[in-house]
N, C-alpha and C. Protein backbone atom coordinates (compact mmCIF):
# COMPACT_ATOMS: atom_id res chain seq x y z
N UNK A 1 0.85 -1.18 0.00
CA UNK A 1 0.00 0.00 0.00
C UNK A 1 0.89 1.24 0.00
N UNK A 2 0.54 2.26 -1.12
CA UNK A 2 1.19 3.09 -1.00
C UNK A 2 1.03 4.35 0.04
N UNK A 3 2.32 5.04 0.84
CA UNK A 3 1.86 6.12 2.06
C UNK A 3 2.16 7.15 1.49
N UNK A 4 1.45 8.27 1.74
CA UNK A 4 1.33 9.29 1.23
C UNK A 4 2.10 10.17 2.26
N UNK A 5 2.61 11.00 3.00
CA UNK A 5 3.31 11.68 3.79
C UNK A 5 2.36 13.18 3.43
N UNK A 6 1.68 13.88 4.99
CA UNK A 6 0.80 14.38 4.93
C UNK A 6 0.98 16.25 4.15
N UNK A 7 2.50 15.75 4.16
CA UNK A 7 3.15 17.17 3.66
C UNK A 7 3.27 16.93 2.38
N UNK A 8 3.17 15.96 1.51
CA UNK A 8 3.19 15.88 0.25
C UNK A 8 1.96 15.14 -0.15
N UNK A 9 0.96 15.47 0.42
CA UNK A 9 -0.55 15.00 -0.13
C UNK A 9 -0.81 16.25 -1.06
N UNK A 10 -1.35 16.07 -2.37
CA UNK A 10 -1.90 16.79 -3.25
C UNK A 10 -3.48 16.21 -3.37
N UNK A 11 -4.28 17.54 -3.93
CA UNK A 11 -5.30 17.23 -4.65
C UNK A 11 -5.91 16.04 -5.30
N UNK A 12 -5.14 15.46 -5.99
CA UNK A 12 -4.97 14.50 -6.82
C UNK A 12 -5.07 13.59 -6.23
N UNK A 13 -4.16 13.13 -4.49
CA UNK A 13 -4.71 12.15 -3.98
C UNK A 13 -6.20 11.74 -3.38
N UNK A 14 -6.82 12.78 -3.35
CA UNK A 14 -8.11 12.30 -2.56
C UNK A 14 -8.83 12.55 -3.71
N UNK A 15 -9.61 10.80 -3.40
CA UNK A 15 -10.53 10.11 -4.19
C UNK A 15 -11.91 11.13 -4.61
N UNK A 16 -12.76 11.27 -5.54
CA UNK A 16 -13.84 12.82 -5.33
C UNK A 16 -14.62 11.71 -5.36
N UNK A 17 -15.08 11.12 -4.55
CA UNK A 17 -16.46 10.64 -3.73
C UNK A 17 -15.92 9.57 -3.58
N UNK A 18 -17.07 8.89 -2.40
CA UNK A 18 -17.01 7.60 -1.58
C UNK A 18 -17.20 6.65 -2.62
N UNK A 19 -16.32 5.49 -2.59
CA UNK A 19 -15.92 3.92 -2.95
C UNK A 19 -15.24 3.40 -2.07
N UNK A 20 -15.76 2.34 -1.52
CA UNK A 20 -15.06 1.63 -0.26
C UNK A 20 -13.71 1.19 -0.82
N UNK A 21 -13.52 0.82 -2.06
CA UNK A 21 -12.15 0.52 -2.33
C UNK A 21 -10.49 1.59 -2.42
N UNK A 22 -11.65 2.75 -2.92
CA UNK A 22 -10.44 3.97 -3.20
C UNK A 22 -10.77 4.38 -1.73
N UNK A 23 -11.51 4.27 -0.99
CA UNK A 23 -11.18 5.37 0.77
C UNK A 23 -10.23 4.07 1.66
N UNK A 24 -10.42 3.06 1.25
CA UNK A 24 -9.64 2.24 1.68
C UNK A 24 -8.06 2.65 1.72
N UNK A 25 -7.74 2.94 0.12
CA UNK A 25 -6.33 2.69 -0.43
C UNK A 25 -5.96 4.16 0.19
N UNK A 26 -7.08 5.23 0.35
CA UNK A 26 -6.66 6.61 0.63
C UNK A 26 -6.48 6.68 1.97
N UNK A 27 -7.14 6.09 2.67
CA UNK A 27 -7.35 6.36 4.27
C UNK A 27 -6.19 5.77 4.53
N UNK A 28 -5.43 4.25 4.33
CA UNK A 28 -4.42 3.41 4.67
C UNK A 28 -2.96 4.19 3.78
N UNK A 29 -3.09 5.13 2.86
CA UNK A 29 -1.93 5.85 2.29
C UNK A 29 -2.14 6.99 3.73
N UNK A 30 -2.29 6.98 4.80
CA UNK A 30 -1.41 7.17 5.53
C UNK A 30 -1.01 6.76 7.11
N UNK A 31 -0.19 6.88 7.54
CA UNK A 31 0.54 6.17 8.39
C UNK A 31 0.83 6.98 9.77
N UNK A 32 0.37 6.88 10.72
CA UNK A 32 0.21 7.54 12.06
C UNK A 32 1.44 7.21 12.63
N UNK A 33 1.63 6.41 12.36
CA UNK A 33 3.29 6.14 13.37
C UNK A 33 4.35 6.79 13.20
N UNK A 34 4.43 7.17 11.40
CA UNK A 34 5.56 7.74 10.84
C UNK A 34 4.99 9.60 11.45
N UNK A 35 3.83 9.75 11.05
CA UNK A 35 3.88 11.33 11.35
C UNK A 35 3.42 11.93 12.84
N UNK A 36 3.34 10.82 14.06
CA UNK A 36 3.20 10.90 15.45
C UNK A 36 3.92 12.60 15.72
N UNK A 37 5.31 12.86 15.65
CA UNK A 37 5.66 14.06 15.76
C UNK A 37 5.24 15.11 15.00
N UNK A 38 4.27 14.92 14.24
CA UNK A 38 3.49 16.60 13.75
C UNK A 38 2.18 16.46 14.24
N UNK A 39 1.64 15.09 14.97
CA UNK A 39 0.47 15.12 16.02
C UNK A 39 0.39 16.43 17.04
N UNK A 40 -0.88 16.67 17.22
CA UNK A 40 -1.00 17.23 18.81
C UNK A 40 -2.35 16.65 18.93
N UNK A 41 -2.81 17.07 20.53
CA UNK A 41 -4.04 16.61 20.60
C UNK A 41 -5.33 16.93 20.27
N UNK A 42 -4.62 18.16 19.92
CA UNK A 42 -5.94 19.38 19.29
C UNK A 42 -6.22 18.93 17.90
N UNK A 43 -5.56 17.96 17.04
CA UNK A 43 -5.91 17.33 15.88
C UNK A 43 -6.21 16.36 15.86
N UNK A 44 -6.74 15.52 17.24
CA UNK A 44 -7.77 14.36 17.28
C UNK A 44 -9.03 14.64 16.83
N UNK A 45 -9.47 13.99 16.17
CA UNK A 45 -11.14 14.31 15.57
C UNK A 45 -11.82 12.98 16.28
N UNK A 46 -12.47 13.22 17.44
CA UNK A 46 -13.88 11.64 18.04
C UNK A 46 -14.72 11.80 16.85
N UNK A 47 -14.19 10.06 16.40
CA UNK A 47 -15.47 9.55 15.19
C UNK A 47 -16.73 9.74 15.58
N UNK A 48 -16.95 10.04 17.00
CA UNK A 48 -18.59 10.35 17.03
C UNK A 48 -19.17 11.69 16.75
N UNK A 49 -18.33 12.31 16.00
CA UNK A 49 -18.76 13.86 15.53
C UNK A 49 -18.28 13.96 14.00
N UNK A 50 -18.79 14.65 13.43
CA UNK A 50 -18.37 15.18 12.15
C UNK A 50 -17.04 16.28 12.00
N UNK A 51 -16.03 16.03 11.18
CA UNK A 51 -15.23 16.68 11.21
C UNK A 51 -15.73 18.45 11.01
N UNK A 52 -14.71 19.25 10.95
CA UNK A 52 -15.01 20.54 10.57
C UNK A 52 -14.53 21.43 9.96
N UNK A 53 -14.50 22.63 9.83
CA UNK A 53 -13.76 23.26 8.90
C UNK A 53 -12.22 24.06 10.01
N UNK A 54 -12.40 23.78 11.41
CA UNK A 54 -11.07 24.15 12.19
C UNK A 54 -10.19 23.13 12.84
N UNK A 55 -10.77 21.66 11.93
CA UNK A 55 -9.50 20.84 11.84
C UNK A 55 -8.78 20.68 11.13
N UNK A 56 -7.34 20.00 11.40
CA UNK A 56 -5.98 20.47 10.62
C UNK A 56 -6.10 19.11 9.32
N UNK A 57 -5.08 18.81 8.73
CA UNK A 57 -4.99 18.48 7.49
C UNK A 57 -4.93 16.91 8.62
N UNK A 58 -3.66 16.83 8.76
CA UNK A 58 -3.14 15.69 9.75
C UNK A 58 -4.54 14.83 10.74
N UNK A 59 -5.21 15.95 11.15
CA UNK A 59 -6.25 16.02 11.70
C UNK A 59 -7.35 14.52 11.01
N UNK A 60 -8.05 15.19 9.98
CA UNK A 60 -8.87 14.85 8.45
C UNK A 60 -8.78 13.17 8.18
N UNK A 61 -7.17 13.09 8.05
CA UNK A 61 -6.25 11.81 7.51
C UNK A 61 -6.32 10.85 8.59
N UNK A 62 -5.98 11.16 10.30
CA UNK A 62 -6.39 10.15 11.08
C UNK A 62 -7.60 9.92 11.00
N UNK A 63 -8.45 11.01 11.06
CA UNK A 63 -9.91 10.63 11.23
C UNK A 63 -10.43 9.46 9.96
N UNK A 64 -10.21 9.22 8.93
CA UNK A 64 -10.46 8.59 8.33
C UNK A 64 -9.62 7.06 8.24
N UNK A 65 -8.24 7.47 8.55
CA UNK A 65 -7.79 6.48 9.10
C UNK A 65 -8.48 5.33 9.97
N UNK A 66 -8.89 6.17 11.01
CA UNK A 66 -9.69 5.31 11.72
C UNK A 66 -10.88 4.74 11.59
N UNK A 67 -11.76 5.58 10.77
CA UNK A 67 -12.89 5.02 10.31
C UNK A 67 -12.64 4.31 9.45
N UNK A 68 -11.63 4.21 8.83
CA UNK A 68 -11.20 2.93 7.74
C UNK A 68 -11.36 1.63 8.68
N UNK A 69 -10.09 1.61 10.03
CA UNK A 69 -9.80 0.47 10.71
C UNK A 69 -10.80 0.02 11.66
N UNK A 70 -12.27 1.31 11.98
CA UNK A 70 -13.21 0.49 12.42
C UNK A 70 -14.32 0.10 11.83
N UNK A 71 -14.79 0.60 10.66
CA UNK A 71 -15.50 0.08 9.40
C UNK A 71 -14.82 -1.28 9.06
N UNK A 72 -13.84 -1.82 8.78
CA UNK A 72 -13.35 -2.74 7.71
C UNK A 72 -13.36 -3.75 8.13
N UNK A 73 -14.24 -4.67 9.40
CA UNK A 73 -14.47 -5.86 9.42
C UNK A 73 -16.15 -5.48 9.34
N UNK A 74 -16.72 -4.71 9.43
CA UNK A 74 -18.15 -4.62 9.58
C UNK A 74 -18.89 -3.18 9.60
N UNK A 75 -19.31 -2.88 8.31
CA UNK A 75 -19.93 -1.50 8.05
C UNK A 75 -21.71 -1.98 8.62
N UNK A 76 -21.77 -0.96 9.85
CA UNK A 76 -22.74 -1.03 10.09
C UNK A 76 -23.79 0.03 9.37
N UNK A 77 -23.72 0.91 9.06
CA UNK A 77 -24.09 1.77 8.19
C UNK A 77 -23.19 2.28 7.16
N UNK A 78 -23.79 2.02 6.28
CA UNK A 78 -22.98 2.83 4.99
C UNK A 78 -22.99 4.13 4.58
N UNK A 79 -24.48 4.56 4.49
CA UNK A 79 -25.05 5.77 4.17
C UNK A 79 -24.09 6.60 4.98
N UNK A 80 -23.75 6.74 6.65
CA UNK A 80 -23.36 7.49 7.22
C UNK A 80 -21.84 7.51 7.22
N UNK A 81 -21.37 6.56 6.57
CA UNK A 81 -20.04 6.14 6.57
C UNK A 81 -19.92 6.73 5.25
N UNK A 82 -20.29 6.83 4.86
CA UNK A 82 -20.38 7.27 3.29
C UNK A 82 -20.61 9.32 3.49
N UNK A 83 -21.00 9.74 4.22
CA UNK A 83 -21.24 10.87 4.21
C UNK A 83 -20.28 11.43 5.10
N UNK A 84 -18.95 10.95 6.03
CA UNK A 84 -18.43 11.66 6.73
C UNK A 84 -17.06 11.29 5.77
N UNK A 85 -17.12 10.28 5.22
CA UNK A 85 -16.36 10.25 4.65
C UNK A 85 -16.02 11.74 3.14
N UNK A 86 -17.09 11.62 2.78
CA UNK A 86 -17.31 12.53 1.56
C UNK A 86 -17.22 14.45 2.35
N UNK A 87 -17.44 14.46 3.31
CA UNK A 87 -17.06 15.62 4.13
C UNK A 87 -15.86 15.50 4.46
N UNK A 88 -15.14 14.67 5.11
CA UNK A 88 -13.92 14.83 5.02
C UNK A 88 -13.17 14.89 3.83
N UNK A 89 -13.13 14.26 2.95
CA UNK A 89 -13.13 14.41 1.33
C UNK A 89 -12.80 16.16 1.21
N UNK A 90 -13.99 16.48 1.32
CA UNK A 90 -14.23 17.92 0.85
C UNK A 90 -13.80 19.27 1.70
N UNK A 91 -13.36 18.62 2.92
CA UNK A 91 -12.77 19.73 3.98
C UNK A 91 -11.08 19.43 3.71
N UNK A 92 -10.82 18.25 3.11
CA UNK A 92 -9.32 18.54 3.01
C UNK A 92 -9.11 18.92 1.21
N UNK A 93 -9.77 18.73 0.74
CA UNK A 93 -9.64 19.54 -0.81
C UNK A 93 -9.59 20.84 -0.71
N UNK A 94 -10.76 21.46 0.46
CA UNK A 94 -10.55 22.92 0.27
C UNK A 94 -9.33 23.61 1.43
N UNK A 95 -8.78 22.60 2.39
CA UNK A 95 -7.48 22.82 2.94
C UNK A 95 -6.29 23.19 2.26
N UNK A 96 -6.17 22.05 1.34
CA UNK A 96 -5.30 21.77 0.20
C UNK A 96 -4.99 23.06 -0.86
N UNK A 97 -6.61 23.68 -1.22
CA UNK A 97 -6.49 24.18 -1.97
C UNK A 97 -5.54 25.98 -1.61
N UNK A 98 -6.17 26.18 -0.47
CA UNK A 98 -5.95 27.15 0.79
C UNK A 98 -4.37 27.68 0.90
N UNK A 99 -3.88 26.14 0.68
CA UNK A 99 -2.17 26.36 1.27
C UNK A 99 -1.13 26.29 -0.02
């Protein structure tokens, strides 16, 4: 699987709408362990809320991260998995575009 490094994510990498296969390959292109030191805690996003427009890039990428690794033995809803996904989608395109 290829990792994306959150400082060299372009446009281009994020998928423009939900497919469980491309949020898969996008969410797992990146790697929390390697970028732990540009963490803080103020860029945790709780999957029980919708991301927003005053979280960070790094932020966006775990959050989906994780909803990758707790979706992927058992999508209990799709529809909603499907819609935070596509918001996050769209809050780091217009991050992206920003910087």
């Amino acid at each position: 699987m290829k990792k994306i490094a959150t400082n060299q994510l372009n446009l281009e990498d994020i998928p423009m709408n939900y497919k469980w296969n491309s949020f898969v390959q996008f969410a797992l292109s990146f790697d929390p362990r390697l970028e732990m030191d540009q963490w803080s805690e103020s860029d945790y996003i709780s999957p029980s809320r919708l991301p927003t427009e005053s979280d960070s890039i790094i932020g966006l990428r775990g959050y989906l991260y994780h909803l990758q690794r707790v979706n992927n033995q058992d999508i209990n809803d799709e529809n909603t998995l499907k819609f935070r996904v596509e918001k996050a989608y769209s809050l780091l395109r217009e991050k992206l575009r920003e910087s």
